[in-house]
N, C-alpha and C. Protein backbone atom coordinates (compact mmCIF):
# COMPACT_ATOMS: atom_id res chain seq x y z
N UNK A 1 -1.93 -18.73 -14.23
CA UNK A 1 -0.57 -19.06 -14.63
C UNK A 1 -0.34 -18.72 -16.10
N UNK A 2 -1.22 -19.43 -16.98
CA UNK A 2 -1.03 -18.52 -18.41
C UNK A 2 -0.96 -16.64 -18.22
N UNK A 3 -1.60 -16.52 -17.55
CA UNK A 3 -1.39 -14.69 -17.91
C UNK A 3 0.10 -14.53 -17.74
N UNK A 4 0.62 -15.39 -16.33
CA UNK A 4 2.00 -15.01 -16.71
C UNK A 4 2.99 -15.12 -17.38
N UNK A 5 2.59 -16.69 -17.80
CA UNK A 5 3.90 -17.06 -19.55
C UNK A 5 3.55 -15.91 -20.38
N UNK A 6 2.28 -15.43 -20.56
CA UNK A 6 2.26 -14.84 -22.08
C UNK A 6 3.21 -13.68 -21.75
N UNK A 7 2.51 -12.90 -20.75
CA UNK A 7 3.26 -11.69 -20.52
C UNK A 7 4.87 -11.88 -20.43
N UNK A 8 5.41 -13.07 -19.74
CA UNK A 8 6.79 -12.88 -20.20
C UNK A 8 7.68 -13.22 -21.17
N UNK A 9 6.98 -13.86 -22.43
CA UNK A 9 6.60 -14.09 -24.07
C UNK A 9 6.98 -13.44 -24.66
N UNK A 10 6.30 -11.90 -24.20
CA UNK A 10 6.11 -10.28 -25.01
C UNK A 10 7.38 -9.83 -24.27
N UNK A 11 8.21 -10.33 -23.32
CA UNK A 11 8.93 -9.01 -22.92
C UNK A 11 10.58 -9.17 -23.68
N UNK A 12 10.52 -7.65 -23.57
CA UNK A 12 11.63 -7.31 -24.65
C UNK A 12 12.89 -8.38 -23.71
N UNK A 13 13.31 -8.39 -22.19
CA UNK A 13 14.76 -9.14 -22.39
C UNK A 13 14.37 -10.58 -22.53
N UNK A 14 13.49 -11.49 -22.78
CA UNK A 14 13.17 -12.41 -23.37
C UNK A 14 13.77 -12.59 -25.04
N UNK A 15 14.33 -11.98 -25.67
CA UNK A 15 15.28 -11.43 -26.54
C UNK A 15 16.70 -11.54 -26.63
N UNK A 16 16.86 -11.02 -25.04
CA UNK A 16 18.39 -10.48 -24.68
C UNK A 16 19.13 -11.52 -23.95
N UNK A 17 20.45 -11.37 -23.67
CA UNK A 17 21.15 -12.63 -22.99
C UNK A 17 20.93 -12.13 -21.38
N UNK A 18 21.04 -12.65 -20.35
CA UNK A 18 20.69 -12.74 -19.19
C UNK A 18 21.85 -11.69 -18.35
N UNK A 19 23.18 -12.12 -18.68
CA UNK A 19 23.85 -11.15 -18.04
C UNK A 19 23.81 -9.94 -17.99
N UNK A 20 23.02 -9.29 -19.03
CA UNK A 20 22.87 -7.77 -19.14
C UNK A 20 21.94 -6.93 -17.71
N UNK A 21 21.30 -8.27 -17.01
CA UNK A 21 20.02 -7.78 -16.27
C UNK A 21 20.81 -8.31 -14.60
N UNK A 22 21.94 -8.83 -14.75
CA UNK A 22 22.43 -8.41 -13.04
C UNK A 22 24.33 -8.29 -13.33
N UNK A 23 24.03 -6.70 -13.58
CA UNK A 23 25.31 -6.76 -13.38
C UNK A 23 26.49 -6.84 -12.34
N UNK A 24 27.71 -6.81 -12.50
CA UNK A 24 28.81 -7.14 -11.83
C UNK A 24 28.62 -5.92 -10.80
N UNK A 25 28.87 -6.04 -9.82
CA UNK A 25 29.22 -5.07 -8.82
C UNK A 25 29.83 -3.51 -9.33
N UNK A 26 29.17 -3.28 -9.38
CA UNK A 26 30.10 -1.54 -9.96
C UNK A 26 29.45 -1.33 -11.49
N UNK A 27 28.91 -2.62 -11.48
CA UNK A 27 28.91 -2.48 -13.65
C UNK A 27 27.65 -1.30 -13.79
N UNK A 28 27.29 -1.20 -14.86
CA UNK A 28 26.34 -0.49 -15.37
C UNK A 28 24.88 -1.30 -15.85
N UNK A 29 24.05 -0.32 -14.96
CA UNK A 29 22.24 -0.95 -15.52
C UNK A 29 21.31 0.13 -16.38
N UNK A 30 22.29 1.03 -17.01
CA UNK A 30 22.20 1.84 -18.11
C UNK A 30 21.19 0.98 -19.31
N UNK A 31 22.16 0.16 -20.20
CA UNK A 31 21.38 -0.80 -21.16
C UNK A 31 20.04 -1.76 -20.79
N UNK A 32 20.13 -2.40 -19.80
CA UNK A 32 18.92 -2.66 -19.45
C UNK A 32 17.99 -2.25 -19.06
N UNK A 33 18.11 -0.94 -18.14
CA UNK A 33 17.15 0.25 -18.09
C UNK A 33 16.76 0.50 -19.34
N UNK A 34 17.37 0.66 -20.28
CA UNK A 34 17.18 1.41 -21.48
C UNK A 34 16.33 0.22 -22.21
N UNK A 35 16.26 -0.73 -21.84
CA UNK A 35 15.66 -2.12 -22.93
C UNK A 35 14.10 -2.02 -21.93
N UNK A 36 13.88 -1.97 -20.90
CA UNK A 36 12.95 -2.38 -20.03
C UNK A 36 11.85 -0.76 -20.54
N UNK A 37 12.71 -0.04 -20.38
CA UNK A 37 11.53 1.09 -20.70
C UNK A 37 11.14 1.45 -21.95
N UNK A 38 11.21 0.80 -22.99
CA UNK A 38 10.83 0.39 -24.30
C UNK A 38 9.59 -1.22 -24.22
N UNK A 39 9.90 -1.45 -23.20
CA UNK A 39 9.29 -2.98 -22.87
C UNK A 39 7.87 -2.82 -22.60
N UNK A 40 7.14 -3.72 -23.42
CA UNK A 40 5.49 -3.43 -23.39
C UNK A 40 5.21 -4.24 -22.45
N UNK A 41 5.83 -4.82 -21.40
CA UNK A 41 5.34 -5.69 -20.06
C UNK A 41 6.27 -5.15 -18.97
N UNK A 42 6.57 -4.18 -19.09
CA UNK A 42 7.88 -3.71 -18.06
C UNK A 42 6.64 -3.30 -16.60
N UNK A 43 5.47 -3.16 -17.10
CA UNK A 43 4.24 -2.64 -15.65
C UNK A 43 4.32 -4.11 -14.59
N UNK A 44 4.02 -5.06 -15.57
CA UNK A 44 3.65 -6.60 -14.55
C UNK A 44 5.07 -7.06 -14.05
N UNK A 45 5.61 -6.76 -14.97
CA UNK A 45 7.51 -7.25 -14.30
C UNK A 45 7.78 -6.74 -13.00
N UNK A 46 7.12 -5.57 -12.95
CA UNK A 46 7.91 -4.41 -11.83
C UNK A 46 6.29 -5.20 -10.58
N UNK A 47 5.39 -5.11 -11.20
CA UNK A 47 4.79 -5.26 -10.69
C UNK A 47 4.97 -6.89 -9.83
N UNK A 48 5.15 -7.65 -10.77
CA UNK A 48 5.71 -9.22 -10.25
C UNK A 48 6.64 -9.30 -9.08
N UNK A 49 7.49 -8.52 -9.49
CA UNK A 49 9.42 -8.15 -8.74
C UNK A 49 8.35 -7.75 -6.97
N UNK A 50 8.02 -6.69 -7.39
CA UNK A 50 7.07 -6.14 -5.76
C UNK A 50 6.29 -7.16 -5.36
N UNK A 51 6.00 -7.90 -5.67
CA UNK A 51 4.68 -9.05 -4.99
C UNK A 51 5.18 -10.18 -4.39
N UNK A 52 6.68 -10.41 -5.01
CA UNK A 52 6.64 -12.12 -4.60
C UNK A 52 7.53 -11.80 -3.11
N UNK A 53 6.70 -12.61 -2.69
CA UNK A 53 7.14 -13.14 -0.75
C UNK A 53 9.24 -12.82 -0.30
N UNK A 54 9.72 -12.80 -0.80
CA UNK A 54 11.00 -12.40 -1.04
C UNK A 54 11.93 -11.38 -2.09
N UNK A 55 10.98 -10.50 -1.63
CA UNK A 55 11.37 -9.71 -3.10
C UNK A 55 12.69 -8.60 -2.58
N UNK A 56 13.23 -8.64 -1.22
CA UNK A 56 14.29 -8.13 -1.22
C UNK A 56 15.16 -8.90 -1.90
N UNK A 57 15.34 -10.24 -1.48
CA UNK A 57 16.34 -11.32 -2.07
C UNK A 57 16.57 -11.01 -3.57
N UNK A 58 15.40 -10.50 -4.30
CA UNK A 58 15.80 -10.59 -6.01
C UNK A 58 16.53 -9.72 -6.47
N UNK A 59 17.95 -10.45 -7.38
CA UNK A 59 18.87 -9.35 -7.52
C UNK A 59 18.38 -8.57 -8.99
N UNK A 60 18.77 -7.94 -9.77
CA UNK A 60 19.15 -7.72 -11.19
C UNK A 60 18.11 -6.90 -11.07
N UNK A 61 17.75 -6.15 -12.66
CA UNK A 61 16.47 -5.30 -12.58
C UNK A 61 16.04 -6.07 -13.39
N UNK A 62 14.45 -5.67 -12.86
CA UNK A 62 13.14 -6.47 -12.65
C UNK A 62 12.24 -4.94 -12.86
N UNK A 63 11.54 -5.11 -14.21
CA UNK A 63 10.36 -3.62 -14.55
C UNK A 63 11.39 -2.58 -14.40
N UNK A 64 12.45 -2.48 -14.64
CA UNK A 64 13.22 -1.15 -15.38
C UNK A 64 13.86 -0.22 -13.54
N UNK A 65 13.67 -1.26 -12.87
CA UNK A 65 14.10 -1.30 -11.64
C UNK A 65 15.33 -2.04 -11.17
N UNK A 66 16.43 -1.29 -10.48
CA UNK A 66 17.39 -1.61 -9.80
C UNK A 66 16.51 -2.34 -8.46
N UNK A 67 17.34 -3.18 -7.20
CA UNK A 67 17.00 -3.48 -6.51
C UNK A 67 17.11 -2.41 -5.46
N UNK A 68 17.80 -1.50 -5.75
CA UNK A 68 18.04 -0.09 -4.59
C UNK A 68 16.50 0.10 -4.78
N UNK A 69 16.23 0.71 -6.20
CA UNK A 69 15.33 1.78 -6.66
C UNK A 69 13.82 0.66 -6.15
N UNK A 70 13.78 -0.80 -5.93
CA UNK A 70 12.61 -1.24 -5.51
C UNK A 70 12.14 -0.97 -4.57
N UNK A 71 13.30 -1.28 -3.53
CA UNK A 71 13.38 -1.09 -1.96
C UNK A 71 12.82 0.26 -1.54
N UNK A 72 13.24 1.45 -2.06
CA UNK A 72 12.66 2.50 -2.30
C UNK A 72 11.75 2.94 -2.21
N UNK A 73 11.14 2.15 -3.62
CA UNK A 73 9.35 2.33 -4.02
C UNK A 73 8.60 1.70 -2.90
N UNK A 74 8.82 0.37 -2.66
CA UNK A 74 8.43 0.06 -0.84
C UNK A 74 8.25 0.57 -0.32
N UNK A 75 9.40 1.23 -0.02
CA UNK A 75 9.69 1.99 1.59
C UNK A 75 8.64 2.73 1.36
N UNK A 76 8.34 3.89 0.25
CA UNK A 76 7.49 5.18 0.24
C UNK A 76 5.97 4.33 -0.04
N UNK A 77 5.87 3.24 -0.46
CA UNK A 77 4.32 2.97 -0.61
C UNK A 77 4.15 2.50 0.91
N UNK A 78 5.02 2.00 2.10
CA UNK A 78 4.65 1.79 3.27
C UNK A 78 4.26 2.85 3.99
């Protein structure tokens, strides 16, 4: 359980205000893409987002990932 506070300690939207990371229907995930791939924990985030037992359900990006672009990475690692 500590490995995971620290790591989300270090991450850059730990910084940022929350709305930037699920936007409005139509909005743009431009800026938060752009914050996550500067992010020195953006591997375990993405990596976290893929692991947990409901990870279609999670909206917003999670490791510099849309929820399209997760579903995705799924599909092709199945």
């Amino acid at each position: 359980m500590r490995d995971r506070e620290d790591w989300r300690q270090r991450a850059s939207c730990a910084q940022v205000g929350g709305d930037l990371w699920f936007p409005e229907k139509g909005g743009t995930t431009l800026y938060a893409k752009r914050i996550c791939a500067a992010c020195p924990v953006a591997r375990q985030c993405l990596d976290e987002a893929m692991s947990l037992p409901n990870a279609e359900d999670q909206d917003g990006i999670r490791g510099g990932l849309s929820v399209r672009q997760r579903r995705a990475l799924r599909k092709a690692a199945a």
